[in-house]
Protein backbone atom coordinates (compact mmCIF):
# COMPACT_ATOMS: atom_id res chain seq x y z
CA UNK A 1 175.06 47.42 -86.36
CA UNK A 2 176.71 49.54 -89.17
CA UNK A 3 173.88 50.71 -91.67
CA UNK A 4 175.96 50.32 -94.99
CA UNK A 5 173.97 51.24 -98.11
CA UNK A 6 177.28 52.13 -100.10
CA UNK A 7 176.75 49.25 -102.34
CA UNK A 8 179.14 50.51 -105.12
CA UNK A 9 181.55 51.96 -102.46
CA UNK A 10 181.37 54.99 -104.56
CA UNK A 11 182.08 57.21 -101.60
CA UNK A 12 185.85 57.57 -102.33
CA UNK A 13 185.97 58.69 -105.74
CA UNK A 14 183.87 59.99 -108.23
CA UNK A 15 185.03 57.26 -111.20
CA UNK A 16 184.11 54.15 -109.23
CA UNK A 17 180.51 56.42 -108.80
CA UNK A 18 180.78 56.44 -112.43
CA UNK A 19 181.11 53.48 -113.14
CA UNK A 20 178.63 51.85 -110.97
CA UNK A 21 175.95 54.08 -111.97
CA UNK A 22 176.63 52.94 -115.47
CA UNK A 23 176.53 49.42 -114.53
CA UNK A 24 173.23 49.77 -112.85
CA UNK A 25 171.82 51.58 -115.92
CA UNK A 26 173.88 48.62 -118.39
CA UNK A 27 171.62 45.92 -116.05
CA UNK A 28 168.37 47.82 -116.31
CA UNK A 29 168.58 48.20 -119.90
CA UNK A 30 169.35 44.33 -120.31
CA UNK A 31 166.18 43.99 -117.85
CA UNK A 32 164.41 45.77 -120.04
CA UNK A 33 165.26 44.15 -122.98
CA UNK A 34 164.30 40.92 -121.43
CA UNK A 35 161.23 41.32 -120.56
CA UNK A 36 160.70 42.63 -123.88
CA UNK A 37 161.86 39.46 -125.33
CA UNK A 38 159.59 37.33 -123.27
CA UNK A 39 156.63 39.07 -123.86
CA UNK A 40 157.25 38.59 -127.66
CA UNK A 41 157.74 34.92 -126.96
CA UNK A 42 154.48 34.64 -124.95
CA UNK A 43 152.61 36.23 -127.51
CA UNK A 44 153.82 33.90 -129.98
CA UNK A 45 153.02 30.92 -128.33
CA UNK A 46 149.74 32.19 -127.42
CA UNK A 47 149.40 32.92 -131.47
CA UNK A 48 150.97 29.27 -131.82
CA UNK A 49 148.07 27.62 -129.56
CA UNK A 50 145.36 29.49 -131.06
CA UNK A 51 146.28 28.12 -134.59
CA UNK A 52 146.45 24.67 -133.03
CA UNK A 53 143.36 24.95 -131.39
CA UNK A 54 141.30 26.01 -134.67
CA UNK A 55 139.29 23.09 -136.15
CA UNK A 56 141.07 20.68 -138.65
CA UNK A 57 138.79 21.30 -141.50
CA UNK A 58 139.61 25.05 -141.41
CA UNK A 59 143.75 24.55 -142.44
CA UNK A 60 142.19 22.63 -145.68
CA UNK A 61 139.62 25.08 -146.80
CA UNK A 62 139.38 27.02 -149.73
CA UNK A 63 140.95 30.96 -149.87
CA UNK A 64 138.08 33.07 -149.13
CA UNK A 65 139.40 35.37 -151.73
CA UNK A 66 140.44 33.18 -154.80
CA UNK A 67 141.39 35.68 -157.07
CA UNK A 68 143.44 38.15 -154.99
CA UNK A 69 146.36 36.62 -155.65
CA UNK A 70 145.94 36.59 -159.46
CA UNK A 71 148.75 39.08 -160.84
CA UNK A 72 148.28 38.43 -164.41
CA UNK A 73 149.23 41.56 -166.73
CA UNK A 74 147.45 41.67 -169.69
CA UNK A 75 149.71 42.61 -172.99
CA UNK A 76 148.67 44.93 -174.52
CA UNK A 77 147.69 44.36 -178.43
CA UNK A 78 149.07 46.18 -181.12
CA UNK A 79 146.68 47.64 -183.89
């Protein structure tokens, strides 16, 4: 039996070698980038279940902080 690891059949010329080495790097990019992307999915839906898990009560509670928020400039007064 013929051992044949010329997958590319890049042998013959030095473009198709080229090419296919590009292709392979092209599909291990996108491989890359996919597992990326899932990982950010899974860690939303972990961050997704953990809000649904919290206790009812705690979505309706008061701010912790009520007055953070309070932006209110006061104008100055003329003399």
């Amino acid at each position: 039996m013929k051992q044949n690891h010329d997958y590319l059949d890049a042998n013959e010329d030095s473009t198709s070698a080229l090419k296919g080495q590009v292709l392979l790097l092209q599909l291990k990019g996108a491989g890359y980038a996919a597992a990326f992307c899932l990982a950010l999915l899974v860690f939303i839906l972990v961050l997704a279940w953990v809000g649904r898990m919290l206790p009812e009560d705690s979505r309706f509670t008061e701010d912790p902080t009520p007055f953070s928020y309070d932006l209110t400039l006061e104008m100055p007064t003329l003399v």
